[in-house]
N, C-alpha and C. Protein backbone atom coordinates (compact mmCIF):
# COMPACT_ATOMS: atom_id res chain seq x y z
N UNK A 1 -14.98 -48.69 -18.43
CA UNK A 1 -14.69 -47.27 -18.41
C UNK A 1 -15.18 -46.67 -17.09
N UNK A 2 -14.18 -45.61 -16.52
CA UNK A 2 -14.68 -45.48 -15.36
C UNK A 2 -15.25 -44.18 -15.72
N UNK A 3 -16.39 -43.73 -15.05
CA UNK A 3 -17.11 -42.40 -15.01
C UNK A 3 -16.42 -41.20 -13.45
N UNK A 4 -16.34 -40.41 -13.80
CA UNK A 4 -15.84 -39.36 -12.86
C UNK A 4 -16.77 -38.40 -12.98
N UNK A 5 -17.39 -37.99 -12.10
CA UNK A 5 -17.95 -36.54 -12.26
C UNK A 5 -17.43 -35.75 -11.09
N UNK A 6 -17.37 -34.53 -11.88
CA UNK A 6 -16.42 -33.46 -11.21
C UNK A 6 -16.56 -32.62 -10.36
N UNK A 7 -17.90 -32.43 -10.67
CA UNK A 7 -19.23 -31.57 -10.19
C UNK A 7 -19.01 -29.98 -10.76
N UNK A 8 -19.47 -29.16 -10.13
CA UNK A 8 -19.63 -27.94 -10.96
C UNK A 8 -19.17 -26.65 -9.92
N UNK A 9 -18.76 -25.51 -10.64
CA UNK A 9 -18.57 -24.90 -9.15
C UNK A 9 -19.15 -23.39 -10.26
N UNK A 10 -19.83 -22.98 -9.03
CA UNK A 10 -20.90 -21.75 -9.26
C UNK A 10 -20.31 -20.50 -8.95
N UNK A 11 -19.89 -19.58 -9.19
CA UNK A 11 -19.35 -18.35 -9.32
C UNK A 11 -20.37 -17.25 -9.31
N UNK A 12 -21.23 -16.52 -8.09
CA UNK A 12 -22.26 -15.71 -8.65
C UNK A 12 -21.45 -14.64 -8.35
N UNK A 13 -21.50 -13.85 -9.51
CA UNK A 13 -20.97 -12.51 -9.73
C UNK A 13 -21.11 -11.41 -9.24
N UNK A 14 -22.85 -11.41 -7.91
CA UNK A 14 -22.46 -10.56 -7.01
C UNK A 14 -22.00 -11.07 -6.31
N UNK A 15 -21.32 -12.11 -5.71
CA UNK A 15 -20.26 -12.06 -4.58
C UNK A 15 -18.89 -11.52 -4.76
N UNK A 16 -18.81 -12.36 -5.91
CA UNK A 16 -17.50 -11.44 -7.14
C UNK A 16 -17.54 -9.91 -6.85
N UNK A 17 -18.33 -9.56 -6.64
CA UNK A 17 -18.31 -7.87 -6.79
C UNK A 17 -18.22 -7.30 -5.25
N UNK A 18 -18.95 -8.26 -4.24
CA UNK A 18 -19.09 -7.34 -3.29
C UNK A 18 -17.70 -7.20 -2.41
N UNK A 19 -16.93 -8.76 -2.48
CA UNK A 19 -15.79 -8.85 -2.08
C UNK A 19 -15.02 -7.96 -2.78
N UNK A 20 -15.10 -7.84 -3.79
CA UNK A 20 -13.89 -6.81 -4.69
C UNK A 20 -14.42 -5.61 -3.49
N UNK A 21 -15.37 -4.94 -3.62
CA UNK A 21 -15.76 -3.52 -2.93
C UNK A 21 -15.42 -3.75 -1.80
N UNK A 22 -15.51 -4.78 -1.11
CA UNK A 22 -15.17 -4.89 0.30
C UNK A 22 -13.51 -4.45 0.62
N UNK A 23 -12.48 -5.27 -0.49
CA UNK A 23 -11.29 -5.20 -0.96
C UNK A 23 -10.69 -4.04 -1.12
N UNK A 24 -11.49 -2.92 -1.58
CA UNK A 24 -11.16 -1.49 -1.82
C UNK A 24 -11.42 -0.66 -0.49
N UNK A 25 -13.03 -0.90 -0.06
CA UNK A 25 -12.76 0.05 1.21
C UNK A 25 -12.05 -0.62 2.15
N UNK A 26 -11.28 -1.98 2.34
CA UNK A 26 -10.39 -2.37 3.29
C UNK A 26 -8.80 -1.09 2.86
N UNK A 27 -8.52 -1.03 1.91
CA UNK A 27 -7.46 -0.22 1.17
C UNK A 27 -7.71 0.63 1.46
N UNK A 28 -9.09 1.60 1.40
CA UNK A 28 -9.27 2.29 1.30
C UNK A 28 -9.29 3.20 3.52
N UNK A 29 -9.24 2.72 3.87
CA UNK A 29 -8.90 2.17 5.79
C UNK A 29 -7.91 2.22 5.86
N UNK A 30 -7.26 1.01 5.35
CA UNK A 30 -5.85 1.59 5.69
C UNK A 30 -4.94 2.53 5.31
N UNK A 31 -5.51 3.00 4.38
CA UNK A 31 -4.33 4.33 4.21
C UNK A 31 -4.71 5.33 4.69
N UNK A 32 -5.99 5.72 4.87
CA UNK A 32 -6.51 6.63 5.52
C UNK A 32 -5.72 6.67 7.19
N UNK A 33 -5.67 4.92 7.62
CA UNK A 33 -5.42 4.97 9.02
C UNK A 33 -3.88 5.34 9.24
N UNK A 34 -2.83 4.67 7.62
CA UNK A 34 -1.23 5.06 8.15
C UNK A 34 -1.17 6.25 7.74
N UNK A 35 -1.90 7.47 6.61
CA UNK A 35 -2.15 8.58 6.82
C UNK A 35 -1.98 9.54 8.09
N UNK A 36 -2.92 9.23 9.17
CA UNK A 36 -3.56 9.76 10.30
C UNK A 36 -2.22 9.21 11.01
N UNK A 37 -1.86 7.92 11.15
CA UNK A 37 -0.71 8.07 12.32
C UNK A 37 0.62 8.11 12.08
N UNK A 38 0.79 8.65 10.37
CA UNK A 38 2.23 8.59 10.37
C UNK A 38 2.74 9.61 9.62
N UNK A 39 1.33 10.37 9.52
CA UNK A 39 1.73 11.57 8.80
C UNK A 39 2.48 11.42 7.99
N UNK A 40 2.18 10.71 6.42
CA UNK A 40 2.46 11.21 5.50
C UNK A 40 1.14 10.64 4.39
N UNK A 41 1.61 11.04 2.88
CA UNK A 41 0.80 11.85 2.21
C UNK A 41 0.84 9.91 1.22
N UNK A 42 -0.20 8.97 0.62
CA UNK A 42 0.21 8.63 -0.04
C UNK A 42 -0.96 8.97 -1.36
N UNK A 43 -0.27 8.05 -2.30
CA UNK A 43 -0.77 8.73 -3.83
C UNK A 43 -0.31 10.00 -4.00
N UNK A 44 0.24 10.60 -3.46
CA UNK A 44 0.21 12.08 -3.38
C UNK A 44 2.05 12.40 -4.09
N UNK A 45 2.40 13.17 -5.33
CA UNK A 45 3.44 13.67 -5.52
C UNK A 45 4.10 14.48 -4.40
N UNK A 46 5.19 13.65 -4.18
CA UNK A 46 6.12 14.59 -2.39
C UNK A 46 7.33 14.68 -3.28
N UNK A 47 8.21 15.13 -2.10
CA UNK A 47 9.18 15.42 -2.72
C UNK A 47 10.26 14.79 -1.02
N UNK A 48 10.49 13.92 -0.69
CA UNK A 48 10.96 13.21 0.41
C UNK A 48 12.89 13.21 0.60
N UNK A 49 13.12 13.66 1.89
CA UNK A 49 14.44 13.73 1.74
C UNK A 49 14.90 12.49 2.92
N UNK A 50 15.89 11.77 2.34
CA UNK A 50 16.43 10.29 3.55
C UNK A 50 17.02 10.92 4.13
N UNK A 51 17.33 10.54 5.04
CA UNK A 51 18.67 10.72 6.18
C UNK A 51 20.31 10.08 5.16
N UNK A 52 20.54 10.93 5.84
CA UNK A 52 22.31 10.74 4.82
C UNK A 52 22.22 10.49 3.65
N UNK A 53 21.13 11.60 2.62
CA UNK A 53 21.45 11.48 1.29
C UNK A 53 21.29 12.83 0.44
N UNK A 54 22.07 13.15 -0.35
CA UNK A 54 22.16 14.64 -0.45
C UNK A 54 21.27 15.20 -1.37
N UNK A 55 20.61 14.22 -2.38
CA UNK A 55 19.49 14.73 -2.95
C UNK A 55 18.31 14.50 -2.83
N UNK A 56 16.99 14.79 -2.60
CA UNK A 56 15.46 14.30 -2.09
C UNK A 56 15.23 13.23 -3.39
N UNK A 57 14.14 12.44 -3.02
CA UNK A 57 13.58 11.54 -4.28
C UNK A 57 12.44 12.01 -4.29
N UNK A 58 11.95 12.63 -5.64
CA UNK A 58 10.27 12.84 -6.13
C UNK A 58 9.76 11.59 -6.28
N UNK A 59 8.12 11.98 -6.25
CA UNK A 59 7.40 10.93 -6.79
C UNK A 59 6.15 10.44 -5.58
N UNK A 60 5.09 9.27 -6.00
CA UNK A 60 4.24 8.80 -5.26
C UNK A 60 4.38 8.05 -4.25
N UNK A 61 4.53 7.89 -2.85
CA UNK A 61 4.77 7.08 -2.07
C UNK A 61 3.41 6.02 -1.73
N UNK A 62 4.18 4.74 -2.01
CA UNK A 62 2.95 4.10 -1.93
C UNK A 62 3.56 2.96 -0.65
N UNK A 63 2.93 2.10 -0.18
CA UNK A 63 2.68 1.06 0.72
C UNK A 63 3.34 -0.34 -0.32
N UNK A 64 4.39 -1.01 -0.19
CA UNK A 64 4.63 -1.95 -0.64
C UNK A 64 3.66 -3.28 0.33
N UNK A 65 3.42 -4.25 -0.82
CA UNK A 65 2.42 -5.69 0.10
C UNK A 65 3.66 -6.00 0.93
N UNK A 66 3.00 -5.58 2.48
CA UNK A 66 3.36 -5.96 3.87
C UNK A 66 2.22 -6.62 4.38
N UNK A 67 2.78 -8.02 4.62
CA UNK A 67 1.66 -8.92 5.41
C UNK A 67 1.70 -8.83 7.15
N UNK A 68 2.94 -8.41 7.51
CA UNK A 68 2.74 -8.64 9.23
C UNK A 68 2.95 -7.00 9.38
N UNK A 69 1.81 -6.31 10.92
CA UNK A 69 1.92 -5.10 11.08
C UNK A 69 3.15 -4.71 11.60
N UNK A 70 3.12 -3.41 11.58
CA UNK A 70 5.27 -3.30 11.97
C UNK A 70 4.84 -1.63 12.93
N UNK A 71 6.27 -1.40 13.62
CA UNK A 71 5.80 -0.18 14.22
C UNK A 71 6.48 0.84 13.23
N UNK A 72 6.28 2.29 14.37
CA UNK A 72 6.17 3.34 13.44
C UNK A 72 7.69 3.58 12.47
N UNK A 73 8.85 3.16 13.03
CA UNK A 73 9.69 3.04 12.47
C UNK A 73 10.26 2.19 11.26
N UNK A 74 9.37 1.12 11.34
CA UNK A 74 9.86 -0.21 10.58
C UNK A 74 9.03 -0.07 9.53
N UNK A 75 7.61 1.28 9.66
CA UNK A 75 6.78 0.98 8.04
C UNK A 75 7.64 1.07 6.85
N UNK A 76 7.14 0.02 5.97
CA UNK A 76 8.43 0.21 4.47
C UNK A 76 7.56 0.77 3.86
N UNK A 77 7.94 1.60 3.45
CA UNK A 77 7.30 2.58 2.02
C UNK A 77 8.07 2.36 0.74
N UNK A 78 7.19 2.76 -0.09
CA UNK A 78 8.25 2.69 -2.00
C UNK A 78 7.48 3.85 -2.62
N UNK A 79 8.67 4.27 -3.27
CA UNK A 79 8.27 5.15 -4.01
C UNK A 79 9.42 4.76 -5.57
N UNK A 80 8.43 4.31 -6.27
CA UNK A 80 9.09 3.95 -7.82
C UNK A 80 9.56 2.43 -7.35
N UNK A 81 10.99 2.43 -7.61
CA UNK A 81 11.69 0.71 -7.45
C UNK A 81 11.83 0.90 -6.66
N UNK A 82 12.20 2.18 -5.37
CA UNK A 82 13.14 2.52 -4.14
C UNK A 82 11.92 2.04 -2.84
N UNK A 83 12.28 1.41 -1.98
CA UNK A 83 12.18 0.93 -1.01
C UNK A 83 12.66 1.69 0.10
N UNK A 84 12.18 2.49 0.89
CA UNK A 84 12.77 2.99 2.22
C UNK A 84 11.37 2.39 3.76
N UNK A 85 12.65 2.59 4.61
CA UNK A 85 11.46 2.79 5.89
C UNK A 85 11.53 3.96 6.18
N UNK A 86 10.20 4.34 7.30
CA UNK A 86 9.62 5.61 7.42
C UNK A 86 10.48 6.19 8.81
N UNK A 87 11.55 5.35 9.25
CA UNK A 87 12.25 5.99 9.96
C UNK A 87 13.89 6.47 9.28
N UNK A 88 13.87 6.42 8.01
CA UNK A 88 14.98 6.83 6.77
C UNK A 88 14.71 7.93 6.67
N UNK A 89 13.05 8.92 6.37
CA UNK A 89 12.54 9.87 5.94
C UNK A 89 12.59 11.23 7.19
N UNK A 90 13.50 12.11 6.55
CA UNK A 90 14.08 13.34 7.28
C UNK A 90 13.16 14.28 7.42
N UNK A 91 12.39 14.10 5.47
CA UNK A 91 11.24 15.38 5.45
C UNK A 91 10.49 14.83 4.22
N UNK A 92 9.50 15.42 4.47
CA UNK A 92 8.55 15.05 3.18
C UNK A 92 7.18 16.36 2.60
N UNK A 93 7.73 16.73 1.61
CA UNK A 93 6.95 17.68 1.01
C UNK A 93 5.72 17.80 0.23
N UNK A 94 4.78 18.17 -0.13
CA UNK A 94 3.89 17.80 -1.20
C UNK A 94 4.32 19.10 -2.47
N UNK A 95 4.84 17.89 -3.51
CA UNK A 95 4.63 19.09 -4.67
C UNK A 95 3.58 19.44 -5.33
N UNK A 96 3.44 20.80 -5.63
CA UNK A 96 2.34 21.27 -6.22
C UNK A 96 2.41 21.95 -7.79
């Protein structure tokens, strides 16, 4: 019979934690930073109108997972299922 040992793998739960926190204020940076240079609002209820479309779309604009940085035109934003880039966006409102 052959014996295998597997060995053990150690999980300490403050590292678990600090990376998570680290994880949030990284999130928490970048939106602050596409905030500041792209002027617009996220988490925030807008009310956003595209280029060549006759009614605005409500709702939260959030950051879809983009792995490579893009310029100011090419940022993709989503708001709900809808997918636009930030050079689609004509106007953008905050509703109150």
């Amino acid at each position: 019979m052959m014996e295998f040992d597997q060995g053990e793998f150690v999980f300490d739960r403050s590292e678990d934690e600090k990376g998570y926190r680290q994880w949030q204020e990284r999130l928490r940076e970048k939106r602050r930073e596409i905030e500041s240079r792209f002027g617009i609002l996220l988490g925030t209820r807008v009310r956003v109108q595209l280029v060549g479309e006759m009614k605005p779309i409500e709702g939260m604009i959030i950051l879809p997972e983009v792995k490579a940085p893009c310029e100011r035109g090419k940022l993709k934003l989503q708001m709900g299922h809808r997918e636009f880039h930030l050079s689609q966006v004509e106007s953008i409102s905050v509703i109150r």
